[in-house]
N, C-alpha and C. Protein backbone atom coordinates (compact mmCIF):
# COMPACT_ATOMS: atom_id res chain seq x y z
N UNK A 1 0.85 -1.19 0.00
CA UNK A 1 0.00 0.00 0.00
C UNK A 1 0.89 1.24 0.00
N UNK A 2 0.50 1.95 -0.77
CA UNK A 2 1.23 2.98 -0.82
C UNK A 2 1.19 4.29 -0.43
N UNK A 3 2.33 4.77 0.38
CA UNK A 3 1.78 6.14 0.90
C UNK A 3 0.90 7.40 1.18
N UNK A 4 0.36 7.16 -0.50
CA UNK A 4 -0.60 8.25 -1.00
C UNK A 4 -2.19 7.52 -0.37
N UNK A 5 -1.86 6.26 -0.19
CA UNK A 5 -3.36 5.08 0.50
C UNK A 5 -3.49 5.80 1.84
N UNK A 6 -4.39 5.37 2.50
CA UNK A 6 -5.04 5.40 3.79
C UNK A 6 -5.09 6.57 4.15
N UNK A 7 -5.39 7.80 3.61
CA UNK A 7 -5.55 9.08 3.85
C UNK A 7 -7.07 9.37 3.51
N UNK A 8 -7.79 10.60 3.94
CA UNK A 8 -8.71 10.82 3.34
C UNK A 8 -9.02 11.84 1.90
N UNK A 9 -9.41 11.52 1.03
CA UNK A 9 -9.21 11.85 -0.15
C UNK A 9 -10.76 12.69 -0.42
N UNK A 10 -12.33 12.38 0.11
CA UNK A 10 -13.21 12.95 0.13
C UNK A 10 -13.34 14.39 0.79
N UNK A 11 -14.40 14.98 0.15
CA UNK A 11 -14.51 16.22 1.12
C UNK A 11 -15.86 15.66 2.02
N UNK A 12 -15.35 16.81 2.76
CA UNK A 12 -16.65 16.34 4.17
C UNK A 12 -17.12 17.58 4.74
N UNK A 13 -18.25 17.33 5.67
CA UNK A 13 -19.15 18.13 6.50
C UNK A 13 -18.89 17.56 7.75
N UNK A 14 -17.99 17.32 8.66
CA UNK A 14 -18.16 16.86 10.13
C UNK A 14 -18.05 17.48 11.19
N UNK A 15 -19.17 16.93 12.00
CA UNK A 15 -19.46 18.03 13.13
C UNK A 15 -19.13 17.34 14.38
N UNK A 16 -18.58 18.12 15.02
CA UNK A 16 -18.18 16.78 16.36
C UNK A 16 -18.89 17.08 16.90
N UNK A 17 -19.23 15.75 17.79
CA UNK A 17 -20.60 15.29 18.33
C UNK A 17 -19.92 14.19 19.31
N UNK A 18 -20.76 14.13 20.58
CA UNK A 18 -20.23 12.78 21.53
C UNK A 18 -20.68 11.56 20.58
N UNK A 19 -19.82 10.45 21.27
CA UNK A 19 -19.99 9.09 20.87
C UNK A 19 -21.29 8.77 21.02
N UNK A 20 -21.94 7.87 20.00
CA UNK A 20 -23.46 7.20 20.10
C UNK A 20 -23.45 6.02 20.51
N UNK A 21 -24.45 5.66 21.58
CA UNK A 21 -24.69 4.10 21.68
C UNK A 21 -25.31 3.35 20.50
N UNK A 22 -24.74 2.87 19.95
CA UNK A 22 -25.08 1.96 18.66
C UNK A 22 -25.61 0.48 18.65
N UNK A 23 -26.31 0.21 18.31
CA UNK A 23 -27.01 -1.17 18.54
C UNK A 23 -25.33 -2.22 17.60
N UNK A 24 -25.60 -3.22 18.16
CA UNK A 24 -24.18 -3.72 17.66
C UNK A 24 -22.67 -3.46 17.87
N UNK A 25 -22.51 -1.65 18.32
CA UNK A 25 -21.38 -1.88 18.43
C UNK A 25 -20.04 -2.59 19.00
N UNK A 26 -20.28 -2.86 20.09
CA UNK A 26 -19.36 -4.22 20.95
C UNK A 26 -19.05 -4.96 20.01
N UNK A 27 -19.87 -5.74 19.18
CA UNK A 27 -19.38 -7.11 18.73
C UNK A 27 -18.87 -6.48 17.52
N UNK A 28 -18.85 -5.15 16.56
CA UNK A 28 -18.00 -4.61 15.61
C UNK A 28 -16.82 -4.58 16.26
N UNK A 29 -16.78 -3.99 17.50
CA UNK A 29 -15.46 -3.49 17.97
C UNK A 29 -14.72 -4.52 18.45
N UNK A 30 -15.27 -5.78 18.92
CA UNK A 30 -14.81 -7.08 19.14
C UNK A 30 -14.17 -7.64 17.91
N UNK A 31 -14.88 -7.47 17.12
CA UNK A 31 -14.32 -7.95 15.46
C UNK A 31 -13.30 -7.34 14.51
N UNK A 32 -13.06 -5.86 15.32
CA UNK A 32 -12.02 -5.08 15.29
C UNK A 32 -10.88 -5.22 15.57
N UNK A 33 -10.99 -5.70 17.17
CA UNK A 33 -9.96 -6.19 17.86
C UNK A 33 -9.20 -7.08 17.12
N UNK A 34 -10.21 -8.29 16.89
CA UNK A 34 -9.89 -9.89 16.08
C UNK A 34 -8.78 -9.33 15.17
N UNK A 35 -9.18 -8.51 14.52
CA UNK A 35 -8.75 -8.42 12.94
C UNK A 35 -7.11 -7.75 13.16
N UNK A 36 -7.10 -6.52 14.63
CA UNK A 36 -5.89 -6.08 14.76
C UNK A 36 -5.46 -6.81 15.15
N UNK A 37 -5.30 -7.84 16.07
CA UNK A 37 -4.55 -8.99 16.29
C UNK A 37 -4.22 -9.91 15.12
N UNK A 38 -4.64 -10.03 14.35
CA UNK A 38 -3.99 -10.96 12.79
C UNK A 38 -3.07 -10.34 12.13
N UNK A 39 -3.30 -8.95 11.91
CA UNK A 39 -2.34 -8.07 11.26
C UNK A 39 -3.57 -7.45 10.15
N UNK A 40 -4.98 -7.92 10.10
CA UNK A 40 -5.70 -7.49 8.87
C UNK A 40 -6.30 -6.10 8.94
N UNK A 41 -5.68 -5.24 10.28
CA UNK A 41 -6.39 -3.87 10.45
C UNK A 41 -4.86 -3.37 10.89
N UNK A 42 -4.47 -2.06 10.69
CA UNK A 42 -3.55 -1.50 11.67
C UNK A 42 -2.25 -0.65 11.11
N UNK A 43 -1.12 -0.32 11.30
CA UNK A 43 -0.70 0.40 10.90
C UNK A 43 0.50 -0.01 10.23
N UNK A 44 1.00 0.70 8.79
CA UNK A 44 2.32 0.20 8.09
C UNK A 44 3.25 0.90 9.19
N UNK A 45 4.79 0.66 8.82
CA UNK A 45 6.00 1.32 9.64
C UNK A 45 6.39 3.03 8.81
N UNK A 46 5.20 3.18 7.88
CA UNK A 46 5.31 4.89 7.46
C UNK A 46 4.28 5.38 8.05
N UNK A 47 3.18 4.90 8.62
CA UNK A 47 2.50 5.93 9.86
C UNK A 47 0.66 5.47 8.74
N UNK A 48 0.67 4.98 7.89
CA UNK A 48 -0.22 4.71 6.87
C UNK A 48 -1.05 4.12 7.96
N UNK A 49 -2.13 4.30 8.28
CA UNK A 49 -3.49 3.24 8.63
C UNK A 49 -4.26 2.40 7.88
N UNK A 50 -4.53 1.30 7.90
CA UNK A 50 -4.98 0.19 7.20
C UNK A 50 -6.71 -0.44 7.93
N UNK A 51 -7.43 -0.82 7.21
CA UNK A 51 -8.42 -1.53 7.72
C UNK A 51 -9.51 -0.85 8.33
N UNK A 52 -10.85 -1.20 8.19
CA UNK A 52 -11.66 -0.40 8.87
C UNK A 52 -12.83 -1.17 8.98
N UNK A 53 -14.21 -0.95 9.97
CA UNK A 53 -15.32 -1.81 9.75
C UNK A 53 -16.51 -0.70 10.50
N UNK A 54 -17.75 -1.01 10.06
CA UNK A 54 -18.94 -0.86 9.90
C UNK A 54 -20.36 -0.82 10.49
N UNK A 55 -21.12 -0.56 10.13
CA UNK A 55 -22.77 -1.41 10.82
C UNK A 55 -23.45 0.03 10.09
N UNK A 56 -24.38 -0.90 9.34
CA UNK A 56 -25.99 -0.24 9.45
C UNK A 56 -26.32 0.37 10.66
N UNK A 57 -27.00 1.73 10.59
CA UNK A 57 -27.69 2.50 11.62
C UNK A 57 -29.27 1.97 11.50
N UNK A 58 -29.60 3.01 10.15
CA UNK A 58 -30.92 3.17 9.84
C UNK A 58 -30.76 3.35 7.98
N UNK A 59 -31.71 2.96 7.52
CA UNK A 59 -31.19 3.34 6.14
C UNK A 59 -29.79 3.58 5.61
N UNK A 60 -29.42 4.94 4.47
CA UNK A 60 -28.03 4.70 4.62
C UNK A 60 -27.24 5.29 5.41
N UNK A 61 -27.41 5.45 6.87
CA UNK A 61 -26.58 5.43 7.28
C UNK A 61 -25.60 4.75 8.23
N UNK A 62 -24.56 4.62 8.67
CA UNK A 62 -24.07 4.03 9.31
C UNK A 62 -22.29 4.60 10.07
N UNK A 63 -22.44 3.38 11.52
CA UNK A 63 -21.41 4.03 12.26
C UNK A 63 -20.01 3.17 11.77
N UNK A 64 -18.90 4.25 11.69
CA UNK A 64 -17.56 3.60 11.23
C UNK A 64 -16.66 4.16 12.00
N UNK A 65 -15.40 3.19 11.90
CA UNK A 65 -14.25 3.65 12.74
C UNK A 65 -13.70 4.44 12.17
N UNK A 66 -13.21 5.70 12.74
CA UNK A 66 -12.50 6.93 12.98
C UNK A 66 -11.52 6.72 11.80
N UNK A 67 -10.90 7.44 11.13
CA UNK A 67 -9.53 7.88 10.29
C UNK A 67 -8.51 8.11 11.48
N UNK A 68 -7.29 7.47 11.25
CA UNK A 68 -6.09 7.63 11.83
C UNK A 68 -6.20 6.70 13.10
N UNK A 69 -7.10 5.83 12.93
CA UNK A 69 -7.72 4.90 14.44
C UNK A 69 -6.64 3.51 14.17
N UNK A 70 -5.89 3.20 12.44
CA UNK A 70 -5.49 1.70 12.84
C UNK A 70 -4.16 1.41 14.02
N UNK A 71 -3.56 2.49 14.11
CA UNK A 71 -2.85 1.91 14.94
C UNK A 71 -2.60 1.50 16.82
N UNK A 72 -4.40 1.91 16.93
CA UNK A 72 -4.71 1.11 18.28
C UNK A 72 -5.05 -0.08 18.27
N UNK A 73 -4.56 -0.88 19.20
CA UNK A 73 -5.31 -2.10 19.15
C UNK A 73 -6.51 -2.64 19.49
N UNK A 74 -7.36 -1.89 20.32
CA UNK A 74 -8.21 -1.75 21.20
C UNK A 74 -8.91 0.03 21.19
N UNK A 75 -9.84 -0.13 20.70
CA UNK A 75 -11.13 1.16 20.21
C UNK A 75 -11.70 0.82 21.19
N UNK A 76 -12.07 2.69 21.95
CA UNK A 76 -13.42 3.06 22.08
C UNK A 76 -13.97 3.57 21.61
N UNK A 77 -15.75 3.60 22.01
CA UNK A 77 -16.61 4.22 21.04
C UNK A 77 -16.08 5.87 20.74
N UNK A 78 -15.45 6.54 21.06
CA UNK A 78 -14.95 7.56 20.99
C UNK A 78 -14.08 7.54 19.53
N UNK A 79 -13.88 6.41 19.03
CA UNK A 79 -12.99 5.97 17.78
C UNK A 79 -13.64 5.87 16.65
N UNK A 80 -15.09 6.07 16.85
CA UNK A 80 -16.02 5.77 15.89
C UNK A 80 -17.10 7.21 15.47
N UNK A 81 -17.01 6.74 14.15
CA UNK A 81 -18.20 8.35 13.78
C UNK A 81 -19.85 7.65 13.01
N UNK A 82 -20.63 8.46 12.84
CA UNK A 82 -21.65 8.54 12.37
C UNK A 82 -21.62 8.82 11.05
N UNK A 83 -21.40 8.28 9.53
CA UNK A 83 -21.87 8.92 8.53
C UNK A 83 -23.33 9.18 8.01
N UNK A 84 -23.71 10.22 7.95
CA UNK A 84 -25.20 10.51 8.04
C UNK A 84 -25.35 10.31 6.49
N UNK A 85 -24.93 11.05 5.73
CA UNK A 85 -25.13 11.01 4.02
C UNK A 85 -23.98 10.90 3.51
N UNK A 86 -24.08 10.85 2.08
CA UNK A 86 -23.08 10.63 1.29
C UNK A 86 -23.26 10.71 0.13
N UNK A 87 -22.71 11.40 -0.52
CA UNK A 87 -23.00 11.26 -2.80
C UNK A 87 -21.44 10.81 -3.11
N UNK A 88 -21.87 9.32 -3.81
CA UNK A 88 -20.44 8.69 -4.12
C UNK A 88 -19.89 9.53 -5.35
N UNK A 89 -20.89 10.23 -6.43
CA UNK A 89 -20.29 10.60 -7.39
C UNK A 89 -19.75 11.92 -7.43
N UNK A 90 -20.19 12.90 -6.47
CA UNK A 90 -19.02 13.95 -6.16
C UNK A 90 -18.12 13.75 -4.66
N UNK A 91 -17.93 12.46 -4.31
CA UNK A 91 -16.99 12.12 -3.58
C UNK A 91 -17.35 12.94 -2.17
N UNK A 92 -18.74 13.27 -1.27
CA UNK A 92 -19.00 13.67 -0.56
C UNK A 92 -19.32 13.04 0.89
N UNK A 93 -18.90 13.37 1.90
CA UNK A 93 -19.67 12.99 2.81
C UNK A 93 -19.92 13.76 3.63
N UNK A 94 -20.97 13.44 4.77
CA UNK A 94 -21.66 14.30 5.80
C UNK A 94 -21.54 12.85 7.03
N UNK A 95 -20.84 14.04 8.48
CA UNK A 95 -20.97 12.60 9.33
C UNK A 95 -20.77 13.47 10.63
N UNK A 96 -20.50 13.02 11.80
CA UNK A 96 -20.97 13.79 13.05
C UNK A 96 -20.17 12.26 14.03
N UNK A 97 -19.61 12.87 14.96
CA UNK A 97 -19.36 12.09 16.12
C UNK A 97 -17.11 12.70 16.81
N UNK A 98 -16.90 11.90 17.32
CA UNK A 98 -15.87 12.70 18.05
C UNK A 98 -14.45 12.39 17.29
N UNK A 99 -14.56 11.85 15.93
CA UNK A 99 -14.14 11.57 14.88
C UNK A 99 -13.94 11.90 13.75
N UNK A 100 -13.19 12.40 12.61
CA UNK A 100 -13.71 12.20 11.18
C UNK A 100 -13.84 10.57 10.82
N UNK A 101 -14.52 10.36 9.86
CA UNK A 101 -15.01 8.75 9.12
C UNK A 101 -13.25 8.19 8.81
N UNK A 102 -13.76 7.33 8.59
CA UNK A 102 -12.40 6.44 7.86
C UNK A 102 -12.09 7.22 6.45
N UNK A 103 -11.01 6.69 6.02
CA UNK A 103 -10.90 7.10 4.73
C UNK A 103 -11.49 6.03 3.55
N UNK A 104 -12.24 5.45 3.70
CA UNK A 104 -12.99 4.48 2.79
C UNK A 104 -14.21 4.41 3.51
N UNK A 105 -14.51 5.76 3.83
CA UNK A 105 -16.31 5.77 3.88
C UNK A 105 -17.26 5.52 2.78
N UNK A 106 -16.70 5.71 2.12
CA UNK A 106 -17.39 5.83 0.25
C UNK A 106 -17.61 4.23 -0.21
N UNK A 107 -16.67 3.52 0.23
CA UNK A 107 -16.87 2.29 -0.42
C UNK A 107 -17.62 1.22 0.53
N UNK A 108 -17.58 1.52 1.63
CA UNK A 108 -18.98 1.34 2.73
C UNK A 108 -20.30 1.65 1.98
N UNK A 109 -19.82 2.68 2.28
CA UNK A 109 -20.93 3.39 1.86
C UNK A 109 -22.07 2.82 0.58
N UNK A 110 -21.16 2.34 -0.16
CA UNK A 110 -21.30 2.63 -1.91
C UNK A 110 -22.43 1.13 -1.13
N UNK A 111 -21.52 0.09 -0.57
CA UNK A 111 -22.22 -1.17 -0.47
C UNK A 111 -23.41 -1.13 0.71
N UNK A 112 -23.99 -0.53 1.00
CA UNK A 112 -24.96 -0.14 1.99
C UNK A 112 -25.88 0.36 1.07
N UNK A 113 -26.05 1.40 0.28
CA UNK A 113 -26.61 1.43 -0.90
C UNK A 113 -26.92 0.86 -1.87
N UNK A 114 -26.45 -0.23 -2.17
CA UNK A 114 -27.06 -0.77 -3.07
C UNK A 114 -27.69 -2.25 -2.54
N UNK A 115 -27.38 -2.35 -1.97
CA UNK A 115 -27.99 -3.40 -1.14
C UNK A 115 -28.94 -3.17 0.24
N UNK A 116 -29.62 -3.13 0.61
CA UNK A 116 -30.57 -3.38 1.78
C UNK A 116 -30.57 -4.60 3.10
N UNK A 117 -30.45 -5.42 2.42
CA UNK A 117 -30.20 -6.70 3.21
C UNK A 117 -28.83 -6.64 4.05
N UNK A 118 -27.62 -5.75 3.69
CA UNK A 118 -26.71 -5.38 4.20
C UNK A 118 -26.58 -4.48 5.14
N UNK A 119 -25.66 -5.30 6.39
CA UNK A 119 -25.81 -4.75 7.52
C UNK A 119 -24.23 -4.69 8.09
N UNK A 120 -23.48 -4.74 7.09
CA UNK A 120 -21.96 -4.74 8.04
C UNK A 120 -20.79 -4.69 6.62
N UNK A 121 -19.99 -3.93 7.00
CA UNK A 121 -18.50 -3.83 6.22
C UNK A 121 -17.78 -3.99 6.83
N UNK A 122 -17.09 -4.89 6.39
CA UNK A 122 -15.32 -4.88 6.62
C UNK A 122 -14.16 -4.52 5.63
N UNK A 123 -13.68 -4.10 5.96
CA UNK A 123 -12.35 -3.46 4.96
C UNK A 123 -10.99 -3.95 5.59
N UNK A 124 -10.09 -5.03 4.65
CA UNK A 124 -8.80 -5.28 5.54
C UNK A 124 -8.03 -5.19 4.23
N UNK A 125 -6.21 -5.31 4.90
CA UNK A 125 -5.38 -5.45 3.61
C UNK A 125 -4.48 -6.69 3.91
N UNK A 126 -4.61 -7.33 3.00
CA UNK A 126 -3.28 -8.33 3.26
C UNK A 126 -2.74 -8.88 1.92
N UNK A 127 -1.24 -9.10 1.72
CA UNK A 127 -1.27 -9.38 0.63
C UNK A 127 -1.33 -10.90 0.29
N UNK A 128 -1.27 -11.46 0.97
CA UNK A 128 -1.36 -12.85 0.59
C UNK A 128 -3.03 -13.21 0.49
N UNK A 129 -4.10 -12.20 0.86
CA UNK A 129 -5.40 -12.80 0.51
C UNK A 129 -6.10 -12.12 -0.72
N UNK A 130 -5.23 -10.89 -1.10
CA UNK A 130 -5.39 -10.42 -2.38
C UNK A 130 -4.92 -10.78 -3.10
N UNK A 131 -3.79 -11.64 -3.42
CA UNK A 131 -3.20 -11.61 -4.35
C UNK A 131 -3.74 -13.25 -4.45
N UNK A 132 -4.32 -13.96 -3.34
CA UNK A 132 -5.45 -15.10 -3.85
C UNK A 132 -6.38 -14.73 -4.54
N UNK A 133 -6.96 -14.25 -4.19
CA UNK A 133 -8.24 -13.46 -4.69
C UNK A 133 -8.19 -13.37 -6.05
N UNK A 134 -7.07 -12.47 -6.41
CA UNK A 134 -6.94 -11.90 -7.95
C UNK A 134 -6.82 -13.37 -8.74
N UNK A 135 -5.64 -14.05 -7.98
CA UNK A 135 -5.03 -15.66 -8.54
C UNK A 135 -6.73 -16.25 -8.93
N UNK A 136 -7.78 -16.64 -8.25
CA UNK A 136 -8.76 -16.95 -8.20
C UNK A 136 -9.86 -16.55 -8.65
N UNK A 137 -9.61 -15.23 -9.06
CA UNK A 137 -10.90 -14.39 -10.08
C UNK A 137 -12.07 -14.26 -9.16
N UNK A 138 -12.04 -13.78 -7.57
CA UNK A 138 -13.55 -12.99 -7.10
C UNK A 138 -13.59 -12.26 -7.39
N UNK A 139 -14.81 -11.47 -7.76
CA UNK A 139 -15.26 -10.17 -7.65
C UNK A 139 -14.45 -9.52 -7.85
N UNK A 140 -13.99 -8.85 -8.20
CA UNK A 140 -13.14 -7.99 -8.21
C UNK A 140 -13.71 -6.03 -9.31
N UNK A 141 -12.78 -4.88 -8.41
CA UNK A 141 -13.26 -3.48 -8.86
C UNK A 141 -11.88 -3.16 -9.87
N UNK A 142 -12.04 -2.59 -11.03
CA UNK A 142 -11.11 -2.50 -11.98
C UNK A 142 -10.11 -2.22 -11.31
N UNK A 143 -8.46 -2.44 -11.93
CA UNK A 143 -7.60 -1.97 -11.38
C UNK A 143 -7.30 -0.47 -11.61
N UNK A 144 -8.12 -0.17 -12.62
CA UNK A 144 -7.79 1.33 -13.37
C UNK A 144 -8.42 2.25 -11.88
N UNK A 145 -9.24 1.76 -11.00
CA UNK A 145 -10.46 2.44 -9.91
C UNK A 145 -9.39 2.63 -9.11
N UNK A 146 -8.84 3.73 -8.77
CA UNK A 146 -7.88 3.65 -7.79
C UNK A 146 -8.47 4.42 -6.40
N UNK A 147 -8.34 3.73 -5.18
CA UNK A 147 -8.27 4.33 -4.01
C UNK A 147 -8.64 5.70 -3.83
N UNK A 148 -9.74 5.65 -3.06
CA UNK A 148 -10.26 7.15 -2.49
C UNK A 148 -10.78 8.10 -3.58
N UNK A 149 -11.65 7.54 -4.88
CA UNK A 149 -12.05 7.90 -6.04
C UNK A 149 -13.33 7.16 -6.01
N UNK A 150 -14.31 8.61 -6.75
CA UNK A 150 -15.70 7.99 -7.16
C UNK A 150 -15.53 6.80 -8.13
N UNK A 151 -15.01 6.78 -8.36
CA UNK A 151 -14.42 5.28 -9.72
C UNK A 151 -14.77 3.92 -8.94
N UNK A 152 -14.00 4.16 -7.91
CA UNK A 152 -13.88 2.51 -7.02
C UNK A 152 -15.08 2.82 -5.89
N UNK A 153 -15.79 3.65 -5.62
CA UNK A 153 -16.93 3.40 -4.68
C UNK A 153 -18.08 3.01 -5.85
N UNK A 154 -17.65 3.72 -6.90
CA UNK A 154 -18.88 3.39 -8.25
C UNK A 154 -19.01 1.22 -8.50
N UNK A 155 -17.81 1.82 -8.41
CA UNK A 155 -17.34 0.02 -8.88
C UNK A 155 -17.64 -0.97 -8.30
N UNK A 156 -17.82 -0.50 -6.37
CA UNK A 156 -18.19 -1.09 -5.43
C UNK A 156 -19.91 -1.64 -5.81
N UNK A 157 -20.11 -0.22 -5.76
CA UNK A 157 -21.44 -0.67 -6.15
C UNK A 157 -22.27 -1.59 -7.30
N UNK A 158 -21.24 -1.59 -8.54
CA UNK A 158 -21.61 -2.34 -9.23
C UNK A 158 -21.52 -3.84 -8.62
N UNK A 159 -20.40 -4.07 -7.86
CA UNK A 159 -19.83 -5.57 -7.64
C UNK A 159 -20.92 -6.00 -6.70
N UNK A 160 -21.32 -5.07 -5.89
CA UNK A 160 -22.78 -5.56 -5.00
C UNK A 160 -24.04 -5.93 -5.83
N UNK A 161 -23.92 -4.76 -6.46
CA UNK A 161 -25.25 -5.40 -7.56
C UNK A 161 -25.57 -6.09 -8.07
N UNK A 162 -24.32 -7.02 -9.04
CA UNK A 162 -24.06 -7.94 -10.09
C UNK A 162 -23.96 -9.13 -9.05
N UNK A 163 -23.71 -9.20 -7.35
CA UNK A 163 -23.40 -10.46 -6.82
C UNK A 163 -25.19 -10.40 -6.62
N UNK A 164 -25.68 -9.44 -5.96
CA UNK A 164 -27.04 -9.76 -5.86
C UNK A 164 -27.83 -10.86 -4.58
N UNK A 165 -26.25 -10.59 -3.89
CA UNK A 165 -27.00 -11.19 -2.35
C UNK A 165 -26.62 -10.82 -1.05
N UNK A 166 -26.74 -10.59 -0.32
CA UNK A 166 -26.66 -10.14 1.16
C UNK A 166 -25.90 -10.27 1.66
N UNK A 167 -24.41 -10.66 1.04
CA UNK A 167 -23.46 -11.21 1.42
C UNK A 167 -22.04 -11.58 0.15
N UNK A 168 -21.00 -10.97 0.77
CA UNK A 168 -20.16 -11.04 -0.91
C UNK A 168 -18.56 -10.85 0.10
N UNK A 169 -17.56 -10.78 -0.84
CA UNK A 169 -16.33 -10.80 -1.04
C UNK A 169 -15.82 -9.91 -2.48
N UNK A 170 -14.65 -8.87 -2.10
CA UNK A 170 -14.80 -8.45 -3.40
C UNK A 170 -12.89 -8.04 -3.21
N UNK A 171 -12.31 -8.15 -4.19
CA UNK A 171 -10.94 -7.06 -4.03
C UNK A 171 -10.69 -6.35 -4.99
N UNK A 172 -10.11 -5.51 -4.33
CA UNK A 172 -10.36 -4.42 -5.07
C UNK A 172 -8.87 -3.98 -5.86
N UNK A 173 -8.76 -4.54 -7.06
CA UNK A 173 -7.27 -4.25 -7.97
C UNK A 173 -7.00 -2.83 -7.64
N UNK A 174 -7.48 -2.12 -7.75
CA UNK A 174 -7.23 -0.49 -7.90
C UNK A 174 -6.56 0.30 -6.51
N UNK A 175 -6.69 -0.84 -5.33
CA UNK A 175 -6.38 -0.60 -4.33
C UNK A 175 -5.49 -1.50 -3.43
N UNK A 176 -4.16 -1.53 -3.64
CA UNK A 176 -3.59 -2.96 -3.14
C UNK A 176 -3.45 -3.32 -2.11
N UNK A 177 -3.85 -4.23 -2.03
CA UNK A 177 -3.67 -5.43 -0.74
C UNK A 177 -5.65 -5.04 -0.10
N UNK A 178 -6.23 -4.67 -0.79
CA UNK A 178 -7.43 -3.88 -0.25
C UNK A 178 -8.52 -5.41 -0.77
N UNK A 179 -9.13 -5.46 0.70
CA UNK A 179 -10.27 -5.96 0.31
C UNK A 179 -11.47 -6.23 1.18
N UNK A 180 -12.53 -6.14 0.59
CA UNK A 180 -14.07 -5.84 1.57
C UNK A 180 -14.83 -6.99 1.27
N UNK A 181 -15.39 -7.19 2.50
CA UNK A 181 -16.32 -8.49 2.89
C UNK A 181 -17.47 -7.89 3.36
N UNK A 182 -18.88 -7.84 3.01
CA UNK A 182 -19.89 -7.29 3.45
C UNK A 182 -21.07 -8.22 3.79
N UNK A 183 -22.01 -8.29 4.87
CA UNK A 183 -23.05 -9.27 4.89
C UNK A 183 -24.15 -8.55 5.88
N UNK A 184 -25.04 -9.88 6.18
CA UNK A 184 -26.11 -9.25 7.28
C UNK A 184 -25.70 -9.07 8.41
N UNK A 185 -25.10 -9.63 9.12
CA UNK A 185 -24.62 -8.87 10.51
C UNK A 185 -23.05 -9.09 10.97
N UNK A 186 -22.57 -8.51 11.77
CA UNK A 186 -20.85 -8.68 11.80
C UNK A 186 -20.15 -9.87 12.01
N UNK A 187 -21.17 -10.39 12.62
CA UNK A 187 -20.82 -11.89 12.66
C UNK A 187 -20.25 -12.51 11.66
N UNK A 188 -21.25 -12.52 10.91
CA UNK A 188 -20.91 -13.26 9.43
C UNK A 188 -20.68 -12.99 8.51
N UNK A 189 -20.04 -11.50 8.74
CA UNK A 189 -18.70 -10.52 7.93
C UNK A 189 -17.68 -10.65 8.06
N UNK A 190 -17.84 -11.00 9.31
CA UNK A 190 -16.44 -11.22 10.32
C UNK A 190 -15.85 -12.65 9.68
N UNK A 191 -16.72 -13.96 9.91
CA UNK A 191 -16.68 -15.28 9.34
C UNK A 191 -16.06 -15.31 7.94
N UNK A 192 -16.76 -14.32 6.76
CA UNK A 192 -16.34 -14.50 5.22
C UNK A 192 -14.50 -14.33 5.47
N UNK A 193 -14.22 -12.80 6.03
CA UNK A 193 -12.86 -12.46 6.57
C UNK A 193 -11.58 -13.66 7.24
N UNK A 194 -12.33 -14.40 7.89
CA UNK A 194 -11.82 -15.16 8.27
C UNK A 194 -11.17 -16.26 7.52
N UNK A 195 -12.80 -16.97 6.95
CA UNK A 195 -12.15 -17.68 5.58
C UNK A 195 -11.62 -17.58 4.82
N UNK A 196 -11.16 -16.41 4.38
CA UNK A 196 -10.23 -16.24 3.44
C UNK A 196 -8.90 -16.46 4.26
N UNK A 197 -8.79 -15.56 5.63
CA UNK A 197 -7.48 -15.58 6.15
C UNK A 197 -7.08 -17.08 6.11
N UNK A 198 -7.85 -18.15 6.58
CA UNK A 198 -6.86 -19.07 6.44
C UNK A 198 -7.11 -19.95 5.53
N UNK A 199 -8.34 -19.94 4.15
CA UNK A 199 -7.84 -20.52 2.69
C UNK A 199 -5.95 -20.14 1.73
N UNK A 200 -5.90 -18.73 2.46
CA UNK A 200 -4.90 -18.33 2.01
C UNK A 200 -3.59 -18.06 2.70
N UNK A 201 -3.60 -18.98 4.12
CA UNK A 201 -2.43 -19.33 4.98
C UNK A 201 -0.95 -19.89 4.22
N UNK A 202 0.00 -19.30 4.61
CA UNK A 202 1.15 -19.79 4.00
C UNK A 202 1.19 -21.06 3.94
């Protein structure tokens, strides 16, 4: 991943606001934890943050972990924001909490939108499960879609559409080592994540 990655690239409206009690959040932030302990969330040795995860609020919106949050191991709700709206095609967001959003609010985002039945994102990087992935032909968002561009939240959305179920795997060429697992609840967002980590164990 490269330097110019894990930054925020959207413009925004954020208003700080105290932390919300969120239905779900514990077991996101539990699944958070999981993921910083593997190495699939957290920080490169240039200061880059990696990885991020999710939950449905109400319609589209939903609560995500903070920008500049991977290199704790352990989040509080204080780590997490509210994105209220969003327009993927002028790269916008609107969000509120004691946070700015991640820097891949958009591609959350994008998959919350087009789907309904969806209730959870995960976003991790690793290269040994992307570079299965690609080896293997899932889903995948052009490589031309690069990172923190209406291109690859557009793309997102297509890849939700075209899978057409409540539940997917996708990586994303345009973004390396990048890849999102989305389903009905974190649980079994958490689970897809998993399986890959160890289909694609050394």
């Amino acid at each position: 991943m490269s330097k110019s990655e894990g930054y925020v690239k959207y413009s925004d409206e954020h208003t700080i606001a105290p932390a919300i009690d969120a239905p779900h959040w514990k077991e996101l932030n539990d699944a958070r934890t999981r993921l910083h302990q593997l190495g699939l969330v957290g920080v490169l040795p240039n200061g880059v943050g990696f990885g991020n995860l999710s939950i449905r609020i109400r319609e589209n919106e939903f609560l995500i972990s903070g920008t500049a949050t991977g290199e704790f191991p352990v989040l509080g709700n204080d780590k997490y924001c509210l994105v209220e709206s969003f327009d993927l095609a002028q790269n916008h967001v609107v969000s509120s909490g004691p946070v700015r959003p991640s820097s891949e609010s958009m591609t959350h985002g994008a998959v919350f939108k087009s789907n309904p039945r969806v209730n959870s994102v995960i976003h991790v990087h690793s290269r040994r499960i992307f570079d299965g992935m690609a080896r293997d032909h899932y889903p995948a968002t052009p490589a031309d879609a690069p990172y923190g561009t209406p291109e690859i939240a557009l793309a997102i959305e297509n890849c939700v559409r075209d899978l057409n179920g409540d539940e997917g795997r996708i990586v994303m060429l345009g973004h390396d080592e990048g890849v999102i697992a989305y389903g009905p609840s974190v649980e079994r967002t958490l689970a897809l994540i998993l399986e890959l980590y160890d289909k694609y164990r050394p």
